[in-house]
C-alpha atoms as a PDB file:
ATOM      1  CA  UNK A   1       0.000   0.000   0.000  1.00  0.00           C
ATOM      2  CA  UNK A   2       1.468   2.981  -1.253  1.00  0.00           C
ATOM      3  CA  UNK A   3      -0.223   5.649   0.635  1.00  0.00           C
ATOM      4  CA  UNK A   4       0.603   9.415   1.110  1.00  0.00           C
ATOM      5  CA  UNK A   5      -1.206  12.350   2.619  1.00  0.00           C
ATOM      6  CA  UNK A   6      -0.732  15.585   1.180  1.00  0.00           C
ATOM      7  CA  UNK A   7      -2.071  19.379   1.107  1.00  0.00           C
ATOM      8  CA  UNK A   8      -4.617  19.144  -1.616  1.00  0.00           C
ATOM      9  CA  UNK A   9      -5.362  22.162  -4.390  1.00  0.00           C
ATOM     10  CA  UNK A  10      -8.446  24.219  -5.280  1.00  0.00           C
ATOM     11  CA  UNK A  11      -8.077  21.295  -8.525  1.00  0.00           C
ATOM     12  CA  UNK A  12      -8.592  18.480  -6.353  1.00  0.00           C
ATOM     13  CA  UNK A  13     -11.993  19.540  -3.979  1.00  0.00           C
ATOM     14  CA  UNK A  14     -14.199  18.297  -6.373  1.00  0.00           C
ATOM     15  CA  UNK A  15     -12.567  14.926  -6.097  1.00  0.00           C
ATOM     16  CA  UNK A  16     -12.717  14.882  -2.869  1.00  0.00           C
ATOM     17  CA  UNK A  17     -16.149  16.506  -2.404  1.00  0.00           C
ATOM     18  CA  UNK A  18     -17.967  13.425  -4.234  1.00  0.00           C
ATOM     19  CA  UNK A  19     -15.700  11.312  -1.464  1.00  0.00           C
ATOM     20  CA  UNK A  20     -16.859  13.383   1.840  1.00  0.00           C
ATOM     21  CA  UNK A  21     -20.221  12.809   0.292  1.00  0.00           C
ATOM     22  CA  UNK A  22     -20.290   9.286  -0.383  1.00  0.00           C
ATOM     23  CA  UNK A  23     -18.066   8.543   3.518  1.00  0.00           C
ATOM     24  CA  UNK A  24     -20.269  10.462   5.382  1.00  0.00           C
ATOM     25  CA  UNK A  25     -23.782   9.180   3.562  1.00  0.00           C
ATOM     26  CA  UNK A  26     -22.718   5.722   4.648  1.00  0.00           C
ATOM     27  CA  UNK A  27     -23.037   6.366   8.286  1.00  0.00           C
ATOM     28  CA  UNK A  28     -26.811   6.749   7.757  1.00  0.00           C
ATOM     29  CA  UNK A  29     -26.308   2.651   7.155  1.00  0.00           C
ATOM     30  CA  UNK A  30     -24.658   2.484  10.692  1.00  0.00           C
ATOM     31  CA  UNK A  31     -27.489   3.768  12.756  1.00  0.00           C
ATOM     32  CA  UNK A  32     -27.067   7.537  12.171  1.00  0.00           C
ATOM     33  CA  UNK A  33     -30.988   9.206  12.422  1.00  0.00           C
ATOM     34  CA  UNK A  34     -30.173  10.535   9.124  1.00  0.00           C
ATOM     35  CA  UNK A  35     -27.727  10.768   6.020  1.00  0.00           C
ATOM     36  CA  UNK A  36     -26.840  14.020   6.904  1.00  0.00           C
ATOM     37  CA  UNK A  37     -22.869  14.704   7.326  1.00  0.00           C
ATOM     38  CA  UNK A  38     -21.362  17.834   8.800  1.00  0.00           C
ATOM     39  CA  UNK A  39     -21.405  20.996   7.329  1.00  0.00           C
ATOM     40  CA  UNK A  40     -21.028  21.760   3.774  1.00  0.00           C
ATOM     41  CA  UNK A  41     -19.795  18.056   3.476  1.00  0.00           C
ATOM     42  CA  UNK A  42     -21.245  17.794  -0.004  1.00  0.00           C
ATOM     43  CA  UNK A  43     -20.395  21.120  -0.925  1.00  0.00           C
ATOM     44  CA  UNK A  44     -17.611  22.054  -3.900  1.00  0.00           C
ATOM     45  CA  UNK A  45     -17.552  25.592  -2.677  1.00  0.00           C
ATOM     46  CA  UNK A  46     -17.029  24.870   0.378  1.00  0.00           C
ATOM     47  CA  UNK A  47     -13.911  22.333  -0.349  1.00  0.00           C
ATOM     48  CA  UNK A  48     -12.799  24.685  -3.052  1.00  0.00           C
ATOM     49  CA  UNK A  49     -12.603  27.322   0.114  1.00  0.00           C
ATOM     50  CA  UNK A  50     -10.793  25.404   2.578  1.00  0.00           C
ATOM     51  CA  UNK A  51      -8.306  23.995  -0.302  1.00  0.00           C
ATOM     52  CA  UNK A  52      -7.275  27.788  -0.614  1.00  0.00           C
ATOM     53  CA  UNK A  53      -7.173  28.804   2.781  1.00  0.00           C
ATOM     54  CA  UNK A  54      -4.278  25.356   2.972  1.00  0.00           C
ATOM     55  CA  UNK A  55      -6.893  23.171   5.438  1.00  0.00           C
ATOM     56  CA  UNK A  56      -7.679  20.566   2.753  1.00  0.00           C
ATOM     57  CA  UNK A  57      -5.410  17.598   2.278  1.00  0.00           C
ATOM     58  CA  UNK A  58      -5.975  14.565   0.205  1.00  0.00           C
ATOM     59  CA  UNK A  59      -5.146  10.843   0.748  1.00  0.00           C
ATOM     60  CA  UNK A  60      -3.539   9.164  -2.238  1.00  0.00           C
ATOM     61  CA  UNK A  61      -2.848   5.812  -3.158  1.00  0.00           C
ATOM     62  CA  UNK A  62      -0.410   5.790  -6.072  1.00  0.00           C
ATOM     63  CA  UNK A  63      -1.544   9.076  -7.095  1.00  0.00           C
ATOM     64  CA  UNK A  64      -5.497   8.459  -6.939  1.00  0.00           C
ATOM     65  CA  UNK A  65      -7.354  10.492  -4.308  1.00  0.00           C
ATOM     66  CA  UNK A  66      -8.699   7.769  -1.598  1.00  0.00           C
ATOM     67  CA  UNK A  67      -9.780   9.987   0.954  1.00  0.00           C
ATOM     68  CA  UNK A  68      -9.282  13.626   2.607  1.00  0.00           C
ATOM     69  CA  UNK A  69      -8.763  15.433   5.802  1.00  0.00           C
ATOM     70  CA  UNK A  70      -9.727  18.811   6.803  1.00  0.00           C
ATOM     71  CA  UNK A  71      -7.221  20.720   9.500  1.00  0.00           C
ATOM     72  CA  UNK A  72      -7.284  23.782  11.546  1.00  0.00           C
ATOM     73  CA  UNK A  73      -3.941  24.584  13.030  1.00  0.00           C
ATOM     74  CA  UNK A  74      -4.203  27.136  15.854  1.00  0.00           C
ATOM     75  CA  UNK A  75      -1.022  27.618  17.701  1.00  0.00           C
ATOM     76  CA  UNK A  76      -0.224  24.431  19.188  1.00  0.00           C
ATOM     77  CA  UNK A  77      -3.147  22.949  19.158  1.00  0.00           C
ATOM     78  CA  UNK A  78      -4.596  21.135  16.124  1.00  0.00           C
ATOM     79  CA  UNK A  79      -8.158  20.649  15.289  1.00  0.00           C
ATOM     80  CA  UNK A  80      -9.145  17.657  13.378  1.00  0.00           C
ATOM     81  CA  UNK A  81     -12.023  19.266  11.272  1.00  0.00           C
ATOM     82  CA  UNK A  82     -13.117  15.768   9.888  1.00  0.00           C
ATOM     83  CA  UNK A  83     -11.641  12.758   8.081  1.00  0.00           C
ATOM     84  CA  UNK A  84     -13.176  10.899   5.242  1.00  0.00           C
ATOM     85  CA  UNK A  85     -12.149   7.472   3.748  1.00  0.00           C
ATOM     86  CA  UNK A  86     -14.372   6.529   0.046  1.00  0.00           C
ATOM     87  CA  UNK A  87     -16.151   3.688   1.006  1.00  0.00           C
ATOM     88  CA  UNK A  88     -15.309   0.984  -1.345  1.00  0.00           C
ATOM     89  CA  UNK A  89     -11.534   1.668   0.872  1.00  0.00           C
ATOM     90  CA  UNK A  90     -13.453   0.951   4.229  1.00  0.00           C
ATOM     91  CA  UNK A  91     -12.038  -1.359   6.849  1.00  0.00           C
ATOM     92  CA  UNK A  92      -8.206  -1.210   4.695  1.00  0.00           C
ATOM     93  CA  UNK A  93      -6.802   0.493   7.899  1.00  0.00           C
ATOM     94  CA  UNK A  94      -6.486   3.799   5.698  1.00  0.00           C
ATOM     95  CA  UNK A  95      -7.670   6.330   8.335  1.00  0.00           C
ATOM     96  CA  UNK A  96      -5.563   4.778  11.140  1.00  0.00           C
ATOM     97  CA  UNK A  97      -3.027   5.350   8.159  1.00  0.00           C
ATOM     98  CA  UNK A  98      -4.760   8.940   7.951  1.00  0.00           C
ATOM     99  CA  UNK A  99      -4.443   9.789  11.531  1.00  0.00           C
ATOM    100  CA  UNK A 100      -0.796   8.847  12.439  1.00  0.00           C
ATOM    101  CA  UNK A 101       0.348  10.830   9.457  1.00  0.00           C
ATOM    102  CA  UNK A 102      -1.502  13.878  10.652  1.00  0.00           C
ATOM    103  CA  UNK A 103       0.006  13.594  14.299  1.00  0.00           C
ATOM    104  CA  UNK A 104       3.424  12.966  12.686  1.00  0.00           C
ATOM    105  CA  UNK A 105       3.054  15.989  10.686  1.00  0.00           C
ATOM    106  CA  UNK A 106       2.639  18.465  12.934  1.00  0.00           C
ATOM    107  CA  UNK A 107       5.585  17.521  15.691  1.00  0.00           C
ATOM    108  CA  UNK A 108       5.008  21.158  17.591  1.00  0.00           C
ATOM    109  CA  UNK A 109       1.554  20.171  18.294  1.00  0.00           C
ATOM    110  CA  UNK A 110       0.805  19.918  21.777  1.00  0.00           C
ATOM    111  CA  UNK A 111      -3.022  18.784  21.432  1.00  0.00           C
ATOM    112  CA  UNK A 112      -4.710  17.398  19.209  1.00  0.00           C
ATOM    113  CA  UNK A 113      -8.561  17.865  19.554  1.00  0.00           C
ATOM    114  CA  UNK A 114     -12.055  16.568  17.100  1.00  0.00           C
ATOM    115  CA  UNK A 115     -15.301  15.714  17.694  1.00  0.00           C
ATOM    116  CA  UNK A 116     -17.842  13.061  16.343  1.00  0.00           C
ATOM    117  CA  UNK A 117     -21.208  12.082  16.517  1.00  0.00           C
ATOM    118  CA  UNK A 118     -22.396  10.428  19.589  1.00  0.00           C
ATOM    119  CA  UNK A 119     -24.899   7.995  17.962  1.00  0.00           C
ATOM    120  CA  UNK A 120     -21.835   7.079  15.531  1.00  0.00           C
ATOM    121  CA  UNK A 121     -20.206   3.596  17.640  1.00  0.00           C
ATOM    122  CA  UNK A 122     -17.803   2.922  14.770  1.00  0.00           C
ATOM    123  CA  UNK A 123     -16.119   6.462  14.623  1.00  0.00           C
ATOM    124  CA  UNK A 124     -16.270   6.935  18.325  1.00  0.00           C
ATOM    125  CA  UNK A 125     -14.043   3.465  19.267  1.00  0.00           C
ATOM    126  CA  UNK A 126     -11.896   4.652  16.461  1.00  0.00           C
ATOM    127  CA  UNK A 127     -10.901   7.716  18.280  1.00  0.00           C
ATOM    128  CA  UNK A 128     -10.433   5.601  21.548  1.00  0.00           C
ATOM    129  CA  UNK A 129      -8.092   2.796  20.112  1.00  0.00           C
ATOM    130  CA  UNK A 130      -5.802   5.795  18.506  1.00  0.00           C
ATOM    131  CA  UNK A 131      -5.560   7.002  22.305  1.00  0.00           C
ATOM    132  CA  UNK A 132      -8.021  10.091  21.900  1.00  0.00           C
ATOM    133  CA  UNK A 133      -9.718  11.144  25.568  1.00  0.00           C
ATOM    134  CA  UNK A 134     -13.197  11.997  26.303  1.00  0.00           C
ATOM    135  CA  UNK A 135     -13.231  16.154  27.391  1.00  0.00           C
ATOM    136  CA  UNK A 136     -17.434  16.398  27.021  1.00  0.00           C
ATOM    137  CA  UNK A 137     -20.233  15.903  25.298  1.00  0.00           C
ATOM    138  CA  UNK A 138     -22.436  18.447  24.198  1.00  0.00           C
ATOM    139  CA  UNK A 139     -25.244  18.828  21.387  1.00  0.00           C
ATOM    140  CA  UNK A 140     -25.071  15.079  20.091  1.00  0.00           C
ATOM    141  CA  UNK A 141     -21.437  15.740  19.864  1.00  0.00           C
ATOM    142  CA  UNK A 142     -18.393  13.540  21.367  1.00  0.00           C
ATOM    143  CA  UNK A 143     -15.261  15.743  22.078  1.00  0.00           C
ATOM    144  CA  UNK A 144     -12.139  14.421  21.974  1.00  0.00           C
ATOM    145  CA  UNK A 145      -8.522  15.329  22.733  1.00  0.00           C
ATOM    146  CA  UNK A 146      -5.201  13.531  22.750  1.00  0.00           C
ATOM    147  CA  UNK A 147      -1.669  15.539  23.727  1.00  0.00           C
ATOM    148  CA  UNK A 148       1.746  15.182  22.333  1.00  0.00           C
ATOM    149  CA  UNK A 149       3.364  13.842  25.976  1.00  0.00           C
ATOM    150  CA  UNK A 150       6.870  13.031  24.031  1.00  0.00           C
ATOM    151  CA  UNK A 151       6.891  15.915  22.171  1.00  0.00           C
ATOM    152  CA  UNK A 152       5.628  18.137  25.206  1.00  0.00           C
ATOM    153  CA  UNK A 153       8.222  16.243  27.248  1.00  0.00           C
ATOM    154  CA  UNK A 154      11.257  17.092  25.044  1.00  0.00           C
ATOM    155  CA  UNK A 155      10.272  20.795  24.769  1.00  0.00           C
ATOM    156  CA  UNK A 156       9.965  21.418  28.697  1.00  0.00           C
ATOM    157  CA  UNK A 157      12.931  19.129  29.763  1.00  0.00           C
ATOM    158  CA  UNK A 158      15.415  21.297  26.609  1.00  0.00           C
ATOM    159  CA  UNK A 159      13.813  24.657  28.227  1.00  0.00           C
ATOM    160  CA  UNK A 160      15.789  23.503  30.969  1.00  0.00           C
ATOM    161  CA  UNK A 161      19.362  22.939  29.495  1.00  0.00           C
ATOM    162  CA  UNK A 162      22.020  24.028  31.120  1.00  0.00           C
ATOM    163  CA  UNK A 163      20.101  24.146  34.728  1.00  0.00           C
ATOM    164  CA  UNK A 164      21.723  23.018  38.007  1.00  0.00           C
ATOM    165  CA  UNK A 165      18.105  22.732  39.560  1.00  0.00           C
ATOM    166  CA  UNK A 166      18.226  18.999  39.204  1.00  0.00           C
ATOM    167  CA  UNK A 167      21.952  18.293  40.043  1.00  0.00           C
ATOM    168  CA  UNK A 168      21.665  14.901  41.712  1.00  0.00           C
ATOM    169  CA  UNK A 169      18.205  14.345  40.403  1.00  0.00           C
ATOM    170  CA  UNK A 170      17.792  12.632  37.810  1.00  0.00           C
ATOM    171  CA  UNK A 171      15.052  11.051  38.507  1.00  0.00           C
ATOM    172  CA  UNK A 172      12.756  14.032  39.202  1.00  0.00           C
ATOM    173  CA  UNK A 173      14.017  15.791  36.507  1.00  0.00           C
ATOM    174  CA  UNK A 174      12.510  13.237  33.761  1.00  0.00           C
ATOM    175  CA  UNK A 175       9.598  12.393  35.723  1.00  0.00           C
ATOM    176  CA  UNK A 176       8.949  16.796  36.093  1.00  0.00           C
ATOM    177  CA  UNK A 177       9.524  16.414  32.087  1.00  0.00           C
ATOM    178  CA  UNK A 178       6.239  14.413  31.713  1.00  0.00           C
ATOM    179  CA  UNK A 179       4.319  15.539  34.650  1.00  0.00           C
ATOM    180  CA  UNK A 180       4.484  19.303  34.140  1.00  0.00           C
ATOM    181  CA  UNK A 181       4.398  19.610  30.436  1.00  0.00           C
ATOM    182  CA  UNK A 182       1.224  17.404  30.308  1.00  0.00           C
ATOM    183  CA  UNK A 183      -0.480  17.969  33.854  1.00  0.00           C
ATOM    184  CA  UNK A 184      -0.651  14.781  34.508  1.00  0.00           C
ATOM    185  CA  UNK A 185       0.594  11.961  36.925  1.00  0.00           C
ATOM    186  CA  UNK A 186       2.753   8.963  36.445  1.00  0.00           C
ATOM    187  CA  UNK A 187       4.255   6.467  38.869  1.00  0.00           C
ATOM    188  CA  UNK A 188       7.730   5.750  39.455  1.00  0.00           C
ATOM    189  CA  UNK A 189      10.349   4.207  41.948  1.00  0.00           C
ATOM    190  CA  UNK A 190      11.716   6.794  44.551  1.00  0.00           C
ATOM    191  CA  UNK A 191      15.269   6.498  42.621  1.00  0.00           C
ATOM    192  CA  UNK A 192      16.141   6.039  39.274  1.00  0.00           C
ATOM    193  CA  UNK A 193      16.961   1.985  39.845  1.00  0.00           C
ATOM    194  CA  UNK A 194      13.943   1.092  41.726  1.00  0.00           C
ATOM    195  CA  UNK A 195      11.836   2.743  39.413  1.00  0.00           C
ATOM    196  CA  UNK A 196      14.136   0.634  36.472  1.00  0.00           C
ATOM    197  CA  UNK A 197      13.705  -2.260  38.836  1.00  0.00           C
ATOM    198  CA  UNK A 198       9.731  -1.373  38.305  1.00  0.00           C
ATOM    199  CA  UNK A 199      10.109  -1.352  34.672  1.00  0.00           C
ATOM    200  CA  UNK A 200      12.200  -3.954  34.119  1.00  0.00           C
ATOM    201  CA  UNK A 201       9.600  -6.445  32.281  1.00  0.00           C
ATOM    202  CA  UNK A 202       9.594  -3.593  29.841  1.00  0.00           C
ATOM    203  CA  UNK A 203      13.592  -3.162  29.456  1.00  0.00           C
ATOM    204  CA  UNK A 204      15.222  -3.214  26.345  1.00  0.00           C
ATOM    205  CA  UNK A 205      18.473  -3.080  25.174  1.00  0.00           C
ATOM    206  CA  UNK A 206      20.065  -0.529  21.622  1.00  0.00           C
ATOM    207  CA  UNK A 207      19.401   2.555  20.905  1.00  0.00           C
ATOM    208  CA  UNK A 208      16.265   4.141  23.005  1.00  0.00           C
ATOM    209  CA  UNK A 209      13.380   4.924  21.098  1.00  0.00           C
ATOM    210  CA  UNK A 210      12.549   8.872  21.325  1.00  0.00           C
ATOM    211  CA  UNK A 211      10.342   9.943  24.417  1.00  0.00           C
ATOM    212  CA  UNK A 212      11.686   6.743  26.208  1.00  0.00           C
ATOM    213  CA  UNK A 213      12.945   6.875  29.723  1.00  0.00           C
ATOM    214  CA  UNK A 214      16.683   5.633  29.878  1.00  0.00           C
ATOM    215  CA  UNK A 215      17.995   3.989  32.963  1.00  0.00           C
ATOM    216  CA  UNK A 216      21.953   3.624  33.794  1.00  0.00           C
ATOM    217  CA  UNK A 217      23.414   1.494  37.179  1.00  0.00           C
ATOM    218  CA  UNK A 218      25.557   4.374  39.092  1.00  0.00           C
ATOM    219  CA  UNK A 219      26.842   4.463  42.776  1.00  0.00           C
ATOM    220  CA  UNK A 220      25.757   7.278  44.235  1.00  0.00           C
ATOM    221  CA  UNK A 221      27.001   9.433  47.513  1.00  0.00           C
ATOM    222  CA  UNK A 222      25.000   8.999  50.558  1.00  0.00           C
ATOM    223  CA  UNK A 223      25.204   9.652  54.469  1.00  0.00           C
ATOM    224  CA  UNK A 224      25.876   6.054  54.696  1.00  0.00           C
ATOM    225  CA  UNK A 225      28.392   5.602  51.588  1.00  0.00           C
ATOM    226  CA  UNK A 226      27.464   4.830  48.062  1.00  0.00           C
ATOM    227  CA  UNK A 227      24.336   3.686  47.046  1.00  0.00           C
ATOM    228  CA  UNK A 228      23.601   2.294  43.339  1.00  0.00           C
ATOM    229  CA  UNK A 229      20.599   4.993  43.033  1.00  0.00           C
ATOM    230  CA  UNK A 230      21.112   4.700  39.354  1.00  0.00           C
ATOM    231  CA  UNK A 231      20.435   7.398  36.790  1.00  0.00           C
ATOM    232  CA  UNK A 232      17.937   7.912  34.040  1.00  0.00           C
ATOM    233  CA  UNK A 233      17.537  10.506  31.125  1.00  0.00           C
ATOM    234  CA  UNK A 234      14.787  10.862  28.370  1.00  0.00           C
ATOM    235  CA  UNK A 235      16.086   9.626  24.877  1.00  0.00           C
ATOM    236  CA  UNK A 236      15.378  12.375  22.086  1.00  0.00           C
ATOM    237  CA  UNK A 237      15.480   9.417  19.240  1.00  0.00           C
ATOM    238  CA  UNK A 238      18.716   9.828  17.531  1.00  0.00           C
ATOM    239  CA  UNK A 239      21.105   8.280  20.316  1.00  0.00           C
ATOM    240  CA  UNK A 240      21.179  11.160  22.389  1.00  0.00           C
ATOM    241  CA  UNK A 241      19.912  11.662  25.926  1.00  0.00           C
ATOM    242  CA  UNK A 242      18.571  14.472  27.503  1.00  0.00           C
ATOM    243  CA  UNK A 243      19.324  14.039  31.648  1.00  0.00           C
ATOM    244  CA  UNK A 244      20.757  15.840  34.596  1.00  0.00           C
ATOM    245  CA  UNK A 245      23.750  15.478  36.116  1.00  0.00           C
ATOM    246  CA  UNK A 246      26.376  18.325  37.590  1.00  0.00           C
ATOM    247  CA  UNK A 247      23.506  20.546  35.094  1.00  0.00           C
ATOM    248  CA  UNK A 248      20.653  19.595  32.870  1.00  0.00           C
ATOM    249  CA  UNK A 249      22.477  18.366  29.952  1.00  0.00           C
ATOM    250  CA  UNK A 250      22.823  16.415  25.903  1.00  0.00           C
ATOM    251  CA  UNK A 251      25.046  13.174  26.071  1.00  0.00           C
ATOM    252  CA  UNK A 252      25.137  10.325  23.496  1.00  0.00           C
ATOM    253  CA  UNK A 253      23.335   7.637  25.281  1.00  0.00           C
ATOM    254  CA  UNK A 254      26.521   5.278  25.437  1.00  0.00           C
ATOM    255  CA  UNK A 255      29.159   8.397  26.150  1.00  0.00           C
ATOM    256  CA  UNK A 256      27.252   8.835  29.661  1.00  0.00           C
ATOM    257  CA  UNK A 257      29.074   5.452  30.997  1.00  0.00           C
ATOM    258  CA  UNK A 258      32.037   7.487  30.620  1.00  0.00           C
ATOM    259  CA  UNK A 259      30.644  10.751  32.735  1.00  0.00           C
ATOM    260  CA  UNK A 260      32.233  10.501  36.596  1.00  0.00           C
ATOM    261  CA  UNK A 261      30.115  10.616  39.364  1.00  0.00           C
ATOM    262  CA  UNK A 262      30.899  11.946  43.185  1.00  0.00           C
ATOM    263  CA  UNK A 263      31.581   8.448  44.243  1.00  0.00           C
ATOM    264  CA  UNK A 264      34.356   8.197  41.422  1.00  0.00           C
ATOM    265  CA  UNK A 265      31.586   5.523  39.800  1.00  0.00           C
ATOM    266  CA  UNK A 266      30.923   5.941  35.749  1.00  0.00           C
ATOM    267  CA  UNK A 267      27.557   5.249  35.243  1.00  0.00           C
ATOM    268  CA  UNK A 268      26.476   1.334  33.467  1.00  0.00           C
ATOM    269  CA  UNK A 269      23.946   1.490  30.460  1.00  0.00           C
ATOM    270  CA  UNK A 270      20.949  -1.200  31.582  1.00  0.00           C
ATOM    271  CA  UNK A 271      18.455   0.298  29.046  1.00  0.00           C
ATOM    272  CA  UNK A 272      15.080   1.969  28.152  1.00  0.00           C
ATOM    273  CA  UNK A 273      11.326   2.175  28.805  1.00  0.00           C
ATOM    274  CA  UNK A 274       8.871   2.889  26.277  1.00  0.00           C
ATOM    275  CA  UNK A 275       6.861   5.936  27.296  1.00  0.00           C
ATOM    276  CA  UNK A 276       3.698   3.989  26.716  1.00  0.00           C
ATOM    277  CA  UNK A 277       4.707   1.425  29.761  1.00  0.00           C
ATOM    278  CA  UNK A 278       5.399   4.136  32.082  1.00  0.00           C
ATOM    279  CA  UNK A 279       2.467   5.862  32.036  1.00  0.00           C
ATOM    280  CA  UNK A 280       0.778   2.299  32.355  1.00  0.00           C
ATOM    281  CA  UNK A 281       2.238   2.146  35.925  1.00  0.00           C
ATOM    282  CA  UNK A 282      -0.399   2.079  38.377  1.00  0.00           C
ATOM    283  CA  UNK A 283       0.719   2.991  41.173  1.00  0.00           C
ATOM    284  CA  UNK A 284       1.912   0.751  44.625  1.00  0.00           C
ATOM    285  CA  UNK A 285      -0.658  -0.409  47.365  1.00  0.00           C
END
């Protein structure tokens, strides 16, 4: 499957008009109280408008148009206006297809929001399986939103480089990363190798994927001598590690085992946790 999604032209809405008409008339086979879509769904005009304004972008499969997208970029946040597969592409995984490329479009995006029909089962577990969150419901409408934690993550714990607030915590330094930047609440170890020893069906070994939370063995001072407290970073994808140590600081994620701690100790690469498993912690009776 040879799939791309791109920014479609004023030449291409009446293409993908006869598509948002045909997707959206199909949900009135799915137990919709009417064939009605949203707005102007059927409209050329309309299409032809948001095409020139740059919200309109097409789905093509070896050059034919398969489906389209309508997106309203405000700031950071990005509003999924509507997707639209043509039906005789149904069930081919195309809009899960649709949806990761629009998330891995926009990297600055902190949230992503949309909204569906509440009467509409299929669209609404679709949303929920991509990660998408309930906010409210409101005029027969489900709203949903779903934040950028890595991305958020990466931004807050860089605004922080060169910072001696966390010297000799690591550990809170990663976990302030996710918490803060997202406003929300994960659960960890109180040091960086009991929290690894929480993680550690989830370990893995190479390079850390990006957003992942990357754990080292390290003997660390103490009142009562040294103490493997370990040390953890967030991986930024490309080898390098984001952690702090004397200051918040950028090492290759294999040049930190030669970094010297207090206790004369160089830290010992064990390996990383997919952001997905940590915030699947729940957290200790």
């Amino acid at each position: 499957m040879s799939l791309q999604l791109l920014k479609a032209s004023t030449s291409d809405a009446s293409t993908l008009t006869d598509i948002s008409k045909r997707a959206f008339d199909s949900d009135g086979f799915l137990g919709g109280p009417s064939t009605e879509g949203p707005p102007e769904y059927m409209s050329v005009s309309f299409h032809t408008e948001m095409a020139r304004q740059g919200h309109l972008y097409k789905l093509t499969e070896e050059g034919r148009i398969v489906g389209g997208a309508i997106l309203f970029l405000q700031g950071d946040e990005l509003n999924i206006g509507r997707i639209f597969v043509a039906p005789e592409h149904f069930r081919k995984g195309y809009g899960s297809f649709m949806m990761q490329e629009i998330e891995s479009m926009f990297p600055g995006v902190k949230e992503f929001t949309l909204d569906t029909p509440d009467w509409n089962t299929r669209t609404n577990s679709f949303y929920t399986k991509l990660g998408y969150t309930e906010i409210k419901r409101d005029s027969g409408l489900v709203y949903y939103s779903k934040r950028n934690l890595t991305e958020n993550m990466i931004r807050w714990a860089e605004s922080k480089l060169g910072s001696t607030e966390y010297a000799g915590w690591c550990l809170a330094f990663i976990e302030d990363a996710l918490e803060i930047s997202n406003q929300i609440e994960i659960f960890g170890g109180d040091s960086a190798k009991e929290s690894c020893e929480m993680y550690k069906d989830a370990l893995r070994g190479g390079v850390p994927e990006r957003g992942a939370f990357v754990f080292y063995d390290c003997l660390c001072p103490s009142e009562n001598g040294p103490v493997n407290w370990g040390h953890s970073g967030v991986s930024l994808g490309d080898g390098r590690v984001i952690h702090a140590w004397d200051k918040v600081r950028i090492d290759d994620y294999l040049a930190i085992e030669k970094l010297t701690a207090l206790t004369g100790d160089h830290p010992e690469y064990l390996g990383w946790v997919a952001l997905e498993r940590i915030l699947n912690q729940k957290p200790s009776v």
